[in-house]
C-alpha atoms as a PDB file:
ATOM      1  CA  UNK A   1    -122.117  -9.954 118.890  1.00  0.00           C
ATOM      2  CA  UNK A   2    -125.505  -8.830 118.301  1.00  0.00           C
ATOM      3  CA  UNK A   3    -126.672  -5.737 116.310  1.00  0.00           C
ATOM      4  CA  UNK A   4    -127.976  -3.519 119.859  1.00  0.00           C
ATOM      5  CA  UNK A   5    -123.962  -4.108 120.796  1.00  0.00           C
ATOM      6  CA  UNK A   6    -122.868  -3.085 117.334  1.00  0.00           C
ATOM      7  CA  UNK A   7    -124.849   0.217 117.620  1.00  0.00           C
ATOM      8  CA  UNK A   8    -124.403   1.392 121.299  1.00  0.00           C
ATOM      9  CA  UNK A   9    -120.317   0.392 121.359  1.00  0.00           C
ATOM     10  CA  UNK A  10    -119.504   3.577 118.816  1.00  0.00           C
ATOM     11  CA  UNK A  11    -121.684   5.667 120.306  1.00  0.00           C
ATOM     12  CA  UNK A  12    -120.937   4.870 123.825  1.00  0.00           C
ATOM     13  CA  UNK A  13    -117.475   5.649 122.587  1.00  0.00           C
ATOM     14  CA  UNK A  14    -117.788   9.142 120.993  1.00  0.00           C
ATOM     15  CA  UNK A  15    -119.773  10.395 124.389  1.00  0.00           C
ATOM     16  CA  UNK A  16    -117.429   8.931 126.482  1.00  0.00           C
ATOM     17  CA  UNK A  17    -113.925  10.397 124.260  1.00  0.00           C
ATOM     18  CA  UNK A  18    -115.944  13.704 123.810  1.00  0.00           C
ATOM     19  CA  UNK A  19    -115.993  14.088 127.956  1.00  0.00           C
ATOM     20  CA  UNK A  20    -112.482  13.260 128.333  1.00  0.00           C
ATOM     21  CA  UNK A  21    -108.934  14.947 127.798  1.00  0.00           C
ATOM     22  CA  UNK A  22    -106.764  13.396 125.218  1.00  0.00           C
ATOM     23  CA  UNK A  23    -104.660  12.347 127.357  1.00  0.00           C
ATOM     24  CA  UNK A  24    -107.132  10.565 129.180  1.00  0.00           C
ATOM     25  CA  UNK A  25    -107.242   6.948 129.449  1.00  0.00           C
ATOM     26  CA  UNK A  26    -110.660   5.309 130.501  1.00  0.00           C
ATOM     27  CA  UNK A  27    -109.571   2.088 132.748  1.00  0.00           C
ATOM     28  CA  UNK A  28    -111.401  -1.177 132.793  1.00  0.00           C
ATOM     29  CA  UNK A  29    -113.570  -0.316 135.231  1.00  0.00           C
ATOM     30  CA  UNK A  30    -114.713   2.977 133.753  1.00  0.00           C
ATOM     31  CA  UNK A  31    -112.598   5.733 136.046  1.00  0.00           C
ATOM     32  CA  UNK A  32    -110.339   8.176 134.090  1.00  0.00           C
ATOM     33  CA  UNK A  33    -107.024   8.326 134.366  1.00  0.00           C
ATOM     34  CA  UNK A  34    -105.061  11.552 133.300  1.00  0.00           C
ATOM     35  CA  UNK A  35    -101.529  11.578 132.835  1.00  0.00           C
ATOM     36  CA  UNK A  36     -98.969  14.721 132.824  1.00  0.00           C
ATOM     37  CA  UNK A  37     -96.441  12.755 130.734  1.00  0.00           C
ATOM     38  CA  UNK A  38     -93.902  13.270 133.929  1.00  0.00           C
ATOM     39  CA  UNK A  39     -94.986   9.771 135.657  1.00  0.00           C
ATOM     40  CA  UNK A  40     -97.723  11.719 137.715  1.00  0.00           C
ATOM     41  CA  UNK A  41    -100.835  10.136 137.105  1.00  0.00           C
ATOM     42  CA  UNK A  42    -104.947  11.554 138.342  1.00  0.00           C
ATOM     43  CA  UNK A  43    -107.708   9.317 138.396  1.00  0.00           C
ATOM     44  CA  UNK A  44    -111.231  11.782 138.438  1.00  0.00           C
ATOM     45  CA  UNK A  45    -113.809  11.130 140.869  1.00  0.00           C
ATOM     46  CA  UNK A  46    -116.838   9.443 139.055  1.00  0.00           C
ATOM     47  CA  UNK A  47    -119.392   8.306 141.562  1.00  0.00           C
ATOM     48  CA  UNK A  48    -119.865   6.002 143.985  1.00  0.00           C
ATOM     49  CA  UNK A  49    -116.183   4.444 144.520  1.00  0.00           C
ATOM     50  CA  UNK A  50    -113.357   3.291 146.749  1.00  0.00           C
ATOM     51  CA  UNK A  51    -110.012   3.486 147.101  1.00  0.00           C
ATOM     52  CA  UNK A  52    -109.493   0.023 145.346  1.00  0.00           C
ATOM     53  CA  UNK A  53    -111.435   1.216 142.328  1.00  0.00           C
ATOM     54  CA  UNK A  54    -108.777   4.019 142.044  1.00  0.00           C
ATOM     55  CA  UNK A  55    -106.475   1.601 142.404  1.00  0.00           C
ATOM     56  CA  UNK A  56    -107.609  -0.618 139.854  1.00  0.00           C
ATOM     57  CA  UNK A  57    -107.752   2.155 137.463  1.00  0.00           C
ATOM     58  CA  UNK A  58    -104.299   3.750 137.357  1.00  0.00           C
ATOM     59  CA  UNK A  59    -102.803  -0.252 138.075  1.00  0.00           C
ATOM     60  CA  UNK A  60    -105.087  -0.845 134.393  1.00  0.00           C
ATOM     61  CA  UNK A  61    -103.601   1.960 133.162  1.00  0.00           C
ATOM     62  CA  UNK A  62    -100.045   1.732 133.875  1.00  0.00           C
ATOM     63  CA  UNK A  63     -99.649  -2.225 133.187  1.00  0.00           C
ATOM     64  CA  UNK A  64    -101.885  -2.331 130.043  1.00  0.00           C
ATOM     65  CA  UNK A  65    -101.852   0.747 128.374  1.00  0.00           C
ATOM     66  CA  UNK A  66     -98.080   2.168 129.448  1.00  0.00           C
ATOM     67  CA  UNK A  67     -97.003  -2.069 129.219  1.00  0.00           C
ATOM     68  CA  UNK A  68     -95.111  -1.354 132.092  1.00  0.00           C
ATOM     69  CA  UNK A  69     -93.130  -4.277 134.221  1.00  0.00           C
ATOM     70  CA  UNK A  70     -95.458  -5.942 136.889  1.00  0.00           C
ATOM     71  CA  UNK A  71     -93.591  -5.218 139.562  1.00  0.00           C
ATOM     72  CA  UNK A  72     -93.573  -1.483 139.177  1.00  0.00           C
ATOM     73  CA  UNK A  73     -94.001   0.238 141.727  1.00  0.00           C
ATOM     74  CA  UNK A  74     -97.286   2.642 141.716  1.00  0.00           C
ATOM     75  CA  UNK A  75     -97.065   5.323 144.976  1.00  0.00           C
ATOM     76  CA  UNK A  76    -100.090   7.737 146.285  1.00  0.00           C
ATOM     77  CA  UNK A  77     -99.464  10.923 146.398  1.00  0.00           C
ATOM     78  CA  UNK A  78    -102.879  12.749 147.823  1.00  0.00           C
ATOM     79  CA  UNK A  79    -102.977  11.327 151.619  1.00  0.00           C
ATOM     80  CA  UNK A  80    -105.825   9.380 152.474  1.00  0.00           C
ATOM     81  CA  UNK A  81    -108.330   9.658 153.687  1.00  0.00           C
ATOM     82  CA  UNK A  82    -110.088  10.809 150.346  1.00  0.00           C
ATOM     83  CA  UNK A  83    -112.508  13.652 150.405  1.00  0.00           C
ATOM     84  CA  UNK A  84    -116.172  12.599 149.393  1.00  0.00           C
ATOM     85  CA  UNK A  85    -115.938  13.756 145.436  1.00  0.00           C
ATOM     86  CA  UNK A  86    -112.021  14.257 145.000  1.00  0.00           C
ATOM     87  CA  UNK A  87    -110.027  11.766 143.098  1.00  0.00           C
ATOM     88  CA  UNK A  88    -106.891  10.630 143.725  1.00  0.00           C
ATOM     89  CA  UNK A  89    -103.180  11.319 142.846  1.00  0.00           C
ATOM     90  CA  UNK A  90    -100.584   8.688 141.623  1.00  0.00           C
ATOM     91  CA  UNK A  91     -97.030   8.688 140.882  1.00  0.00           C
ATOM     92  CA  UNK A  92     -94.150   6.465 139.791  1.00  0.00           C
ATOM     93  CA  UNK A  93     -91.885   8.249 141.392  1.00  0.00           C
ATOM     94  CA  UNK A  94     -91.492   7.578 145.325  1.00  0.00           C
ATOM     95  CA  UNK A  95     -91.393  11.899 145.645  1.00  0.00           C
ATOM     96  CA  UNK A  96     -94.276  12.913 147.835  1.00  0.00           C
ATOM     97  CA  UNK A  97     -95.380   9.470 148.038  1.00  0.00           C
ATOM     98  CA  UNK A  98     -98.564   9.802 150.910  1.00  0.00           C
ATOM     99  CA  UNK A  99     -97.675   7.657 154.496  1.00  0.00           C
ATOM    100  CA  UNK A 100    -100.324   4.728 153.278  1.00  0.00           C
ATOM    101  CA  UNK A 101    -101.855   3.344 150.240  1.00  0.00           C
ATOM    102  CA  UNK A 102    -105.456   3.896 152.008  1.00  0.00           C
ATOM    103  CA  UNK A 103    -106.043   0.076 151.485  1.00  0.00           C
ATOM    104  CA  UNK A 104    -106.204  -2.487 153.618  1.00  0.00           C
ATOM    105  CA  UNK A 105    -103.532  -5.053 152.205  1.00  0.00           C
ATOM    106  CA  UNK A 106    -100.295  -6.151 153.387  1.00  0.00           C
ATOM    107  CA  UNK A 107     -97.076  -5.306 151.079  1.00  0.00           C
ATOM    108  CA  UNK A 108     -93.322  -5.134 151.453  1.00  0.00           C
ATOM    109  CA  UNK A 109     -92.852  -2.614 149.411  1.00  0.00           C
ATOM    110  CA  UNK A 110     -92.102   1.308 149.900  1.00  0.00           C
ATOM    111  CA  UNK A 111     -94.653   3.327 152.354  1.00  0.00           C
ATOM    112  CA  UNK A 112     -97.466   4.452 149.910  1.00  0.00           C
ATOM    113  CA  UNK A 113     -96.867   2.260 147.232  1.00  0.00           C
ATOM    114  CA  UNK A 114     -98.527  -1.089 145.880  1.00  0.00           C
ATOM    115  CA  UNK A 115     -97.036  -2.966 142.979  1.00  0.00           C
ATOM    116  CA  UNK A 116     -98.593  -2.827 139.281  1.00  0.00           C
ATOM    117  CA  UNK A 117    -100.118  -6.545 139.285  1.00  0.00           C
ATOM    118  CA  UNK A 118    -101.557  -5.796 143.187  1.00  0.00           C
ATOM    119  CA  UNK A 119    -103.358  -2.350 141.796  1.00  0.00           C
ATOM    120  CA  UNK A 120    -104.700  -4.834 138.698  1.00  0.00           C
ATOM    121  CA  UNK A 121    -106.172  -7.485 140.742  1.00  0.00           C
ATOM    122  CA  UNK A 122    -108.470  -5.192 142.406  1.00  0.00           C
ATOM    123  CA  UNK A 123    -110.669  -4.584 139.605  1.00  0.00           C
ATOM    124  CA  UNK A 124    -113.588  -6.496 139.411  1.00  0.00           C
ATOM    125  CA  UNK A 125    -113.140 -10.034 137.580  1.00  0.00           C
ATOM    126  CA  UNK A 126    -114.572 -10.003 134.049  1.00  0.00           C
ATOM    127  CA  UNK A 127    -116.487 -12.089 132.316  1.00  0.00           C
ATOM    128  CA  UNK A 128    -117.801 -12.436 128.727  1.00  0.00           C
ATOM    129  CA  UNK A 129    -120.302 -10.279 129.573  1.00  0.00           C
ATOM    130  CA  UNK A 130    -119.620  -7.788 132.183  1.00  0.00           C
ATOM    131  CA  UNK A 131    -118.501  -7.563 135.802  1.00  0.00           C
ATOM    132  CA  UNK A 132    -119.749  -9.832 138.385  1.00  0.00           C
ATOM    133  CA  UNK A 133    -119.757  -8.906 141.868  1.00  0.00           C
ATOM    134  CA  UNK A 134    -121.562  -9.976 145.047  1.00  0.00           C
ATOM    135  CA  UNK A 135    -124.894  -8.526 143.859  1.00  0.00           C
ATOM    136  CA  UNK A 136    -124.694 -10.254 140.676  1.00  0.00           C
ATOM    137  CA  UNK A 137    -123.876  -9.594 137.133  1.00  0.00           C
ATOM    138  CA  UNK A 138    -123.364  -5.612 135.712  1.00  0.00           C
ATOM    139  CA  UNK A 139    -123.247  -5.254 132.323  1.00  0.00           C
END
């Protein structure tokens, strides 16, 4: 690890926990997710992002930080379409679970809901060094 990554990674952290709640949890591809501590989860508009990154984020969250079973079940509860600048609402609970996910993938599961390991898999693949995508590699 070299000495610019030594430097920037605390202070990247201490901006980064100083903008967020403490009961935030920032997912692996950067969104925050906020949780009420009643299986209601929020993920905060950031920018320039889909549906799947929300996804990603609250499937990060829930299997890796809450170690969850895969095969939980993760329901929307805002309706989609999403607003330009809103974020999204997630639950674990099937209550008020929205008529669609908002994504385009094919599940057998409950109206609204994807499973834990199908929200993971839509964040970007990582590699030693940061995301790659179609453009390239982000760091």
């Amino acid at each position: 690890m070299t000495l610019r990554r030594l430097l920037i990674a605390p202070l990247a952290a201490a901006i980064l926990g100083a903008a967020t709640p403490a009961s935030a949890y920032i997912a692996i591809n950067g969104l925050v997710v906020q949780d009420d501590g009643q299986g209601n989860m929020f993920v905060a508009y950031q920018g320039l992002s889909g549906d799947p990154a929300f996804w990603c984020a609250v499937g990060d969250y829930v299997l890796n930080f809450r170690d969850m079973p895969s095969g939980t079940r993760i329901y929307r509860t805002s309706e989609p379409p999403r607003r330009q600048g809103q974020g999204i609402s997630f639950s674990l609970s099937p209550e008020n679970a929205a008529s669609r996910t908002g994504l385009a993938v094919m599940t057998d599961g409950p109206k609204g809901s994807i499973s834990t390991t199908t929200a993971f898999a839509l964040c970007p693949v990582r590699y030693p060094f940061g995301f790659r995508s179609g453009l390239g590699f982000f760091f």
